[in-house]
N, C-alpha and C. Protein backbone atom coordinates (compact mmCIF):
# COMPACT_ATOMS: atom_id res chain seq x y z
N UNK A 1 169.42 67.43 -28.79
CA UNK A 1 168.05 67.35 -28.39
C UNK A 1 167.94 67.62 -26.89
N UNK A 2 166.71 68.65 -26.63
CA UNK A 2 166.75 68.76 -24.90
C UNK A 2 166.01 67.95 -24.39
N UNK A 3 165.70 67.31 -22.81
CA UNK A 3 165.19 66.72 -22.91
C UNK A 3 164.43 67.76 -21.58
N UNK A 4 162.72 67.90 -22.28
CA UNK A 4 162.12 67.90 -20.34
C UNK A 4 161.45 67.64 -19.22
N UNK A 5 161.71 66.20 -19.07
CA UNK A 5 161.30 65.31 -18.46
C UNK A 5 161.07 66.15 -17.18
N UNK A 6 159.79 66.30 -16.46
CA UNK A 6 159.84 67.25 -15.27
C UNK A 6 159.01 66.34 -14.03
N UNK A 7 159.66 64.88 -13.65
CA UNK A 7 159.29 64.29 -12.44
C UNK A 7 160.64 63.87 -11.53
N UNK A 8 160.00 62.77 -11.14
CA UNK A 8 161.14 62.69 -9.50
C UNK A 8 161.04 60.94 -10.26
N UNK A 9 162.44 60.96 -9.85
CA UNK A 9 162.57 59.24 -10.26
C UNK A 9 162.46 58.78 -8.91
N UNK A 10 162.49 57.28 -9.36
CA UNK A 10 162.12 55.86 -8.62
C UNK A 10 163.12 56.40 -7.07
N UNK A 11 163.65 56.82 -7.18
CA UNK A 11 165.16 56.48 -6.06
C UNK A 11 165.08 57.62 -5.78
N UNK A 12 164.52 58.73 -6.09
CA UNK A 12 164.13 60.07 -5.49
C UNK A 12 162.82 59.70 -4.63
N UNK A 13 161.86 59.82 -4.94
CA UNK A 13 160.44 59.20 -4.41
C UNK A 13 161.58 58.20 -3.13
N UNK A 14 162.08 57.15 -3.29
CA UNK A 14 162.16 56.23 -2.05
C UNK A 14 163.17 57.00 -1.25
N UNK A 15 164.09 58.03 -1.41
CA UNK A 15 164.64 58.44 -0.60
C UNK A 15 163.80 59.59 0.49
N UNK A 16 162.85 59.95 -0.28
CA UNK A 16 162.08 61.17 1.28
C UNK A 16 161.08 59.89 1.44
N UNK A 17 160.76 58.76 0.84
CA UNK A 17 159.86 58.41 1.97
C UNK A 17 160.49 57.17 3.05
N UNK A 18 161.92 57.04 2.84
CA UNK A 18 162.89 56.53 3.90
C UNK A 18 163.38 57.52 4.44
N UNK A 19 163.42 58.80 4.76
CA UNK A 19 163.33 59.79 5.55
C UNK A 19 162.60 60.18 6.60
N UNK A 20 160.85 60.51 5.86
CA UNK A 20 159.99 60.80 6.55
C UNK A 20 160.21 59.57 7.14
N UNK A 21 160.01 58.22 7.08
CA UNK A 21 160.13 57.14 7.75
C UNK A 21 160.82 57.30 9.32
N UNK A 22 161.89 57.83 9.02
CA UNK A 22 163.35 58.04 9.88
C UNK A 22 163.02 59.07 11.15
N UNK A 23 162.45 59.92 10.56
CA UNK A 23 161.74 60.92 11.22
C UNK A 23 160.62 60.56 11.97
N UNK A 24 159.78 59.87 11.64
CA UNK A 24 158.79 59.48 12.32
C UNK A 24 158.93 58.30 13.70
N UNK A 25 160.01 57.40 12.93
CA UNK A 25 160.25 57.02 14.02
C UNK A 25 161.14 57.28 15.21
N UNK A 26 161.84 58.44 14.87
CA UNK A 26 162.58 59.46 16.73
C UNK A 26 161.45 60.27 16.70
N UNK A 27 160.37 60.71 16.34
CA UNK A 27 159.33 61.72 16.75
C UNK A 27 158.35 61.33 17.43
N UNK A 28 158.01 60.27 17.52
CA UNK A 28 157.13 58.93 17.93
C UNK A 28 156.88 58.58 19.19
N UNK A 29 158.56 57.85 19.43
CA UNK A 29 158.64 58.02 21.30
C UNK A 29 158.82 59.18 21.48
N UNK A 30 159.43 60.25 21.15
CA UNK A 30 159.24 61.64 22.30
C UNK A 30 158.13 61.80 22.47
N UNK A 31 157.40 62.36 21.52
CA UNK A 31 155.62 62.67 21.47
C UNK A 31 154.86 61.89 22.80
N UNK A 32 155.00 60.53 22.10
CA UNK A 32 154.58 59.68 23.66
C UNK A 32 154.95 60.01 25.22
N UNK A 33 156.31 60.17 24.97
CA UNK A 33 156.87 60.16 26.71
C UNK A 33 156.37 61.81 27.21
N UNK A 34 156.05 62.53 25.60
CA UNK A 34 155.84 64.02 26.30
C UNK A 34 154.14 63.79 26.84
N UNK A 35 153.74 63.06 26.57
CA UNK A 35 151.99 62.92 26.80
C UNK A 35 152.38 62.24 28.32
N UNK A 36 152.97 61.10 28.53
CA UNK A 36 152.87 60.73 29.94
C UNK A 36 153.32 61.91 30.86
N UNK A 37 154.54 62.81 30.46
CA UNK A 37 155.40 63.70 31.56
C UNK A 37 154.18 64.54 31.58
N UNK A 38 153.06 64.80 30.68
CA UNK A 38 152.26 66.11 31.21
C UNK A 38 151.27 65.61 32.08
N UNK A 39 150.66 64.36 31.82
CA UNK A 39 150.14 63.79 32.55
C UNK A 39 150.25 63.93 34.45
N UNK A 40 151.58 63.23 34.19
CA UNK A 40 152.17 63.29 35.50
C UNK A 40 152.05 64.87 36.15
N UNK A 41 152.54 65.36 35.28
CA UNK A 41 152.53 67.23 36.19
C UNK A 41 151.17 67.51 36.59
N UNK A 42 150.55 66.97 35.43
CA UNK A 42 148.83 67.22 35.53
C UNK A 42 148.15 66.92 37.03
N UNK A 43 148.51 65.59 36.77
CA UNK A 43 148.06 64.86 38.09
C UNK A 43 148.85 65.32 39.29
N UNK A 44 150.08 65.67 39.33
CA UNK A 44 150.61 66.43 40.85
C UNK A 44 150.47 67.63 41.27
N UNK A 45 150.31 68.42 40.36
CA UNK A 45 149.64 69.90 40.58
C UNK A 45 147.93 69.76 41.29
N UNK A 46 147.36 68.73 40.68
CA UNK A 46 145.90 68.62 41.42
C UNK A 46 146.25 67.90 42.91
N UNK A 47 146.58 66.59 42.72
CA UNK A 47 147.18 66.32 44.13
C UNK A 47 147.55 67.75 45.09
N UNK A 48 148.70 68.65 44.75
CA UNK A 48 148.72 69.70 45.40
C UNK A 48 147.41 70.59 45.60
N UNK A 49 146.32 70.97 44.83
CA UNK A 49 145.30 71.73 44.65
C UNK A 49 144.85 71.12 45.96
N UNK A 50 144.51 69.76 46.25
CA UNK A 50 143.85 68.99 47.05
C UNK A 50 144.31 69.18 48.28
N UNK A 51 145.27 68.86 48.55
CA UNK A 51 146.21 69.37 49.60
C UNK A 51 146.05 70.57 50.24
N UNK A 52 145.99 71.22 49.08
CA UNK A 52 145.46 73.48 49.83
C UNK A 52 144.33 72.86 49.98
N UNK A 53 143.34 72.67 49.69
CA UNK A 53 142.33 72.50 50.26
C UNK A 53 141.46 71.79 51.02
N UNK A 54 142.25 70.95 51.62
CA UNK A 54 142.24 70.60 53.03
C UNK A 54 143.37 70.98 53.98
N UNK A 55 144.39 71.66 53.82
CA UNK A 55 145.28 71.90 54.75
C UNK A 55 145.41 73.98 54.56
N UNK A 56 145.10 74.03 53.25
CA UNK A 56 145.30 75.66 53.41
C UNK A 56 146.39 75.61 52.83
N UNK A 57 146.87 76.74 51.68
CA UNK A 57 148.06 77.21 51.66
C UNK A 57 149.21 77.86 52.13
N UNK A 58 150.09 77.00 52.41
CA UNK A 58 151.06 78.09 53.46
C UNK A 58 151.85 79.46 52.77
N UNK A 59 151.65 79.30 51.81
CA UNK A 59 152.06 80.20 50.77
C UNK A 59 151.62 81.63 50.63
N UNK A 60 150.38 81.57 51.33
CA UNK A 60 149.30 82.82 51.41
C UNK A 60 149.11 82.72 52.28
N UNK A 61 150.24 84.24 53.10
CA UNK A 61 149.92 84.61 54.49
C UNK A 61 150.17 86.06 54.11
N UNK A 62 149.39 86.48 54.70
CA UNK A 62 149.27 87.76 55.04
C UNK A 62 149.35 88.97 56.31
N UNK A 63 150.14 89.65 56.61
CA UNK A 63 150.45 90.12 58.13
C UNK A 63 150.59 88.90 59.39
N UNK A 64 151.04 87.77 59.09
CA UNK A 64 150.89 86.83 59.66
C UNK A 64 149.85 85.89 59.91
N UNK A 65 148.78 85.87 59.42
CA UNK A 65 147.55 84.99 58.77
C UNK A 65 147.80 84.36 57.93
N UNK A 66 147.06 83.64 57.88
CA UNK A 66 147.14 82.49 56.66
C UNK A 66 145.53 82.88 55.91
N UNK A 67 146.50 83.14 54.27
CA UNK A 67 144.89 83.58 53.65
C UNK A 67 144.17 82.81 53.13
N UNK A 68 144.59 81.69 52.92
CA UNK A 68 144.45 80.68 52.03
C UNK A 68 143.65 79.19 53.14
N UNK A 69 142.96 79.57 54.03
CA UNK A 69 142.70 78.48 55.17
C UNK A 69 141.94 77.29 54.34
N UNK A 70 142.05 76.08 54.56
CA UNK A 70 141.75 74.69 54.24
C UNK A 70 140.47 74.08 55.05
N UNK A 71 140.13 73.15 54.54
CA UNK A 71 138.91 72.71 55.05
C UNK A 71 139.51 72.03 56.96
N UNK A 72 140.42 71.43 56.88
CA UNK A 72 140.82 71.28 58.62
C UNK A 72 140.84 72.66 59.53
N UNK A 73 141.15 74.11 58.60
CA UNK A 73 140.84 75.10 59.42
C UNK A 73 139.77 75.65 59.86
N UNK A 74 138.79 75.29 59.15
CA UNK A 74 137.43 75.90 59.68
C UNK A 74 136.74 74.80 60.05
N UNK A 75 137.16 73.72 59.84
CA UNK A 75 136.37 72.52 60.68
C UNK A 75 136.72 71.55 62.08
N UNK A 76 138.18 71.63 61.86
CA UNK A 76 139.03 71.47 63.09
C UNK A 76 139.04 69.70 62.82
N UNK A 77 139.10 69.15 62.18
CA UNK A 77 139.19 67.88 61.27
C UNK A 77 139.36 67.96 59.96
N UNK A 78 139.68 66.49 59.59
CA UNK A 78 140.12 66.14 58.31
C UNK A 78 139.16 65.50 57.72
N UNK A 79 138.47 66.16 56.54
CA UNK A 79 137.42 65.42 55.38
C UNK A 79 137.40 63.99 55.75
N UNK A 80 136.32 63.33 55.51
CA UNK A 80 136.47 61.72 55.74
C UNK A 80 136.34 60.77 54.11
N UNK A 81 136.09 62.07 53.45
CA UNK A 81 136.09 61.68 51.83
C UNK A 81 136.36 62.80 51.36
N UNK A 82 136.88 62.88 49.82
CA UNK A 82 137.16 63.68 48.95
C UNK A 82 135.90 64.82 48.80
N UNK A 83 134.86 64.24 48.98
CA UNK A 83 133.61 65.30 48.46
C UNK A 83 133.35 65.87 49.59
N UNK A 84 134.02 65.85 50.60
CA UNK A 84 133.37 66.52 51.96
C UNK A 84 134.19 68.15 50.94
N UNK A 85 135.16 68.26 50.82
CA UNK A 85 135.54 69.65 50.17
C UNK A 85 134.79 70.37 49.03
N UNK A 86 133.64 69.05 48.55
CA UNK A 86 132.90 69.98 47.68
C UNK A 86 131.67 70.55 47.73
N UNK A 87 131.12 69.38 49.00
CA UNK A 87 129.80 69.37 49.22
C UNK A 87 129.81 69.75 50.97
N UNK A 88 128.78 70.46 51.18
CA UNK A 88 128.50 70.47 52.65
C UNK A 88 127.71 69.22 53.30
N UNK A 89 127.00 69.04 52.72
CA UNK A 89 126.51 67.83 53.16
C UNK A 89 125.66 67.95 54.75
N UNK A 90 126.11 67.28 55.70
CA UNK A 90 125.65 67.31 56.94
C UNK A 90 126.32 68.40 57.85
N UNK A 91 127.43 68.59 57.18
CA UNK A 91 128.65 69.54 57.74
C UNK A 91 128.04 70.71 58.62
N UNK A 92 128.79 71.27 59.49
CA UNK A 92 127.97 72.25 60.29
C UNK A 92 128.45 73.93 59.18
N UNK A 93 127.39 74.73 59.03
CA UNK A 93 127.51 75.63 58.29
C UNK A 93 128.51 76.61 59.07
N UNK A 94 129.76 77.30 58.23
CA UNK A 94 130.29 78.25 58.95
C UNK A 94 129.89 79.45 60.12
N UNK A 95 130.37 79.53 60.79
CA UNK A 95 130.07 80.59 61.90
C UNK A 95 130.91 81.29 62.04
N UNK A 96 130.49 83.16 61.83
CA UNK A 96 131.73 83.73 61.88
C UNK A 96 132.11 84.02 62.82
N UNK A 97 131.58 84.16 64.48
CA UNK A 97 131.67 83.70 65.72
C UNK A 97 132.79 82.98 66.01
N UNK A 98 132.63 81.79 65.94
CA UNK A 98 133.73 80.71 66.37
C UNK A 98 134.56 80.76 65.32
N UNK A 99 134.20 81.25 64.02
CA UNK A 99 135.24 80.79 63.17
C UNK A 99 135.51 79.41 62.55
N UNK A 100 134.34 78.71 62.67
CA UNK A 100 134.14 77.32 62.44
C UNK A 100 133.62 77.02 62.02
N UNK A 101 133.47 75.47 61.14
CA UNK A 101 132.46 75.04 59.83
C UNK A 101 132.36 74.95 58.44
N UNK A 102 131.83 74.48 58.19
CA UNK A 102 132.33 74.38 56.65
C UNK A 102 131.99 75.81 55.77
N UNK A 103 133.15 75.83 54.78
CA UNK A 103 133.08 76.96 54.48
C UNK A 103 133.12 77.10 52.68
N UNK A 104 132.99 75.78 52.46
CA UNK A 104 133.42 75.59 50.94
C UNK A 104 132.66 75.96 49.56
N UNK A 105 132.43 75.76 48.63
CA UNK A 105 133.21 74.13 48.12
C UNK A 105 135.21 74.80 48.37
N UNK A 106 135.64 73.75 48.89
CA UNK A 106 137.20 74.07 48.22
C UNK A 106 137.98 73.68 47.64
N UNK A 107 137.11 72.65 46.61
CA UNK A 107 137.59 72.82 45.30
C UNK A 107 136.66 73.14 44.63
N UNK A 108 137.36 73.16 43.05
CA UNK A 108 136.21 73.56 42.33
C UNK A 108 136.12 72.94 41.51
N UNK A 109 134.56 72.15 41.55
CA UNK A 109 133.73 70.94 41.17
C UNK A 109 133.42 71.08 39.92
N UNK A 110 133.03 72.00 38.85
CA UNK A 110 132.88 72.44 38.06
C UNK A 110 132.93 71.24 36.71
N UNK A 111 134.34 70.47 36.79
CA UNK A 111 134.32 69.92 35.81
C UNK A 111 133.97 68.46 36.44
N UNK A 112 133.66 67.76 35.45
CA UNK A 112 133.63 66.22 36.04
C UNK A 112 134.49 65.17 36.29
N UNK A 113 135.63 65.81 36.19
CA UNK A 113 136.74 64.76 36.48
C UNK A 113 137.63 65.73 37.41
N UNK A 114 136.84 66.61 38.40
CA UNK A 114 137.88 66.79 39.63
C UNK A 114 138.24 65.87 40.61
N UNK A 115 138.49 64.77 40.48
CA UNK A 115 138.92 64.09 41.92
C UNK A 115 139.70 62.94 40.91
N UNK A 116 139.97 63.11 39.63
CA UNK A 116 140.30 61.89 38.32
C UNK A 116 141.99 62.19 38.27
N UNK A 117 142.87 61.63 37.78
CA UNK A 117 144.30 61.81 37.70
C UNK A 117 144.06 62.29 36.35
N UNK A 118 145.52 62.39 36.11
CA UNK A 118 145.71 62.70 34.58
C UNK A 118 145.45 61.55 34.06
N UNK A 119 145.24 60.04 34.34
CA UNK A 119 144.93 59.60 33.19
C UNK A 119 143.23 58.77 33.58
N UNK A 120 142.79 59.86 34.09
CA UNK A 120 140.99 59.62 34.14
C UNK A 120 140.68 58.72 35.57
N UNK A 121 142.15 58.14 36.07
CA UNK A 121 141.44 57.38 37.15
C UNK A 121 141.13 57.96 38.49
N UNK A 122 140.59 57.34 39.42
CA UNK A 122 139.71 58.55 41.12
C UNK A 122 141.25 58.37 41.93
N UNK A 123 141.33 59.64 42.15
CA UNK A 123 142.27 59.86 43.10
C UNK A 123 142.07 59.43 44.61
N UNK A 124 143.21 58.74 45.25
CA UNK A 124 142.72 58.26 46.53
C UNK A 124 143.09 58.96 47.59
N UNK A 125 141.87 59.51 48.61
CA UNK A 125 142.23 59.81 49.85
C UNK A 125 142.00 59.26 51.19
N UNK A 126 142.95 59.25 52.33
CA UNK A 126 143.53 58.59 53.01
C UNK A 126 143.49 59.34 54.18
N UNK A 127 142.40 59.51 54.99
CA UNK A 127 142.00 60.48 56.53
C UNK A 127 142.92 59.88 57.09
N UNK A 128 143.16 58.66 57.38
CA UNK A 128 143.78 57.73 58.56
C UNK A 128 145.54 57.87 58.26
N UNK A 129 145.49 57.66 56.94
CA UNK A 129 147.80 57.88 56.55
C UNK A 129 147.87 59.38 56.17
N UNK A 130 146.88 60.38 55.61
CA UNK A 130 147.02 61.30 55.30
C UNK A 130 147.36 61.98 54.17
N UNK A 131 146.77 60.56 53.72
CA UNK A 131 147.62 61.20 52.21
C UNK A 131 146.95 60.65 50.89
N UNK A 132 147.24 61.80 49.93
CA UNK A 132 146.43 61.41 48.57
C UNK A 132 147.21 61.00 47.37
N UNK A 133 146.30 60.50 46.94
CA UNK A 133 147.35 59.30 45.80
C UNK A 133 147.02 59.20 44.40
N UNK A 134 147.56 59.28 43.53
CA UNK A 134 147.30 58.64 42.32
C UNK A 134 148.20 57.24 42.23
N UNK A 135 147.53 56.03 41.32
CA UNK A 135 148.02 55.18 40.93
C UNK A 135 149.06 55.10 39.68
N UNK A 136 149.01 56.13 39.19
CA UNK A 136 150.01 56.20 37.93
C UNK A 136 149.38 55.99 36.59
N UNK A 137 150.07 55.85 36.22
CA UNK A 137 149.76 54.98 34.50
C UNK A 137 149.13 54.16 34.04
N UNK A 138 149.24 53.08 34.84
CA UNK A 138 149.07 51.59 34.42
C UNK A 138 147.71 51.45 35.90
N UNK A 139 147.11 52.71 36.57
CA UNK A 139 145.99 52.44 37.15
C UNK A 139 146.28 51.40 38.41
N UNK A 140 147.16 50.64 38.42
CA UNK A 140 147.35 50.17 39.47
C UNK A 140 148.34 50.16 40.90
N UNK A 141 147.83 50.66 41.76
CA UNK A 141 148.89 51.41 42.82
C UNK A 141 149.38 50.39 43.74
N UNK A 142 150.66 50.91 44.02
CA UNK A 142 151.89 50.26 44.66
C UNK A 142 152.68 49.20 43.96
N UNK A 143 152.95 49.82 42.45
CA UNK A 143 154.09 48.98 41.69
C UNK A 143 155.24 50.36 41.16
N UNK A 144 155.22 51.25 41.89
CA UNK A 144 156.43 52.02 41.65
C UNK A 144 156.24 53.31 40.47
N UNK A 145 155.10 53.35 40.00
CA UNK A 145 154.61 54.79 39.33
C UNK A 145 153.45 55.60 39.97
N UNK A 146 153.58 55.33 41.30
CA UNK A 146 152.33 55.66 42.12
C UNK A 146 153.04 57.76 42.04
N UNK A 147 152.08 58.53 42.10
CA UNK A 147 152.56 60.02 42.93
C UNK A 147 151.00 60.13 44.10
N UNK A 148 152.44 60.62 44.86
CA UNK A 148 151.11 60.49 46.24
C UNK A 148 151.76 61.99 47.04
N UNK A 149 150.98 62.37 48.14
CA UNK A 149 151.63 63.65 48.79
C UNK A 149 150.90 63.45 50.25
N UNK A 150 151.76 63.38 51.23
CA UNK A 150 151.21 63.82 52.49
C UNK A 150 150.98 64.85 52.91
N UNK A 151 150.07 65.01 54.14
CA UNK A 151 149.93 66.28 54.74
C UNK A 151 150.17 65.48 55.94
């Protein structure tokens, strides 16, 4: 007699779903740690964005110029807040004369979380130490996941 029984027994069934199990849990933490590491790049590449645009890129020179000039180059100071780079505000309007004044926006404002880290919180800037900061992860700065960059 043939027999044709055409399913998956008891101990078939529990072996792929103690697999997928197995799998899920090494796929789990990577996934996670890959969401913080982009984060982080996220947030230091803007930190840098910020940076060109108050200091200029040194990266972009041209015949010995700098093409890339920052808000301290055409103003001859340093922003006293983050939005001085987006907004003119009171700022004196460029002059192509002196070569002076605001000349912006230099960044670009566009979305609503330009001045936000990668994980949504306000990036801090610092006229007086010079420098801009994210708090990290855990939102709270100066416990050792801070990324910050001087100029």
């Amino acid at each position: 007699m043939i027999s044709n029984n055409r399913g998956f027994t008891l101990i078939e069934i529990l072996m792929v779903v103690v697999l997928i199990g197995i799998v899920a849990v090494v796929v789990t933490p990577n996934f996670i740690d890959f969401s913080d590491e982009a984060k982080s790049a996220v947030t230091q590449e803007k930190l840098v964005v910020i940076k060109y645009a108050i200091m200029g890129d040194p990266k972009l020179v041209s015949s010995g110029a700098l093409k890339s000039s920052g808000y301290f180059s055409h103003m001859g100071s340093l922003p006293s807040t983050l939005n001085d780079l987006v907004v003119q505000g009171v700022q004196t309007t460029y002059d192509p004369f002196t070569k002076l004044g605001w000349r912006g926006p230099y960044l670009d404002n566009t979305s609503a979380d330009w001045n936000l880290d990668g994980w949504k919180t306000a990036i801090i800037y610092s006229q007086v130490g010079r420098t801009i900061t994210s708090c990290g992860e855990d939102g709270l700065c100066g416990n050792g996941d801070d990324i910050q960059i001087s100029f």
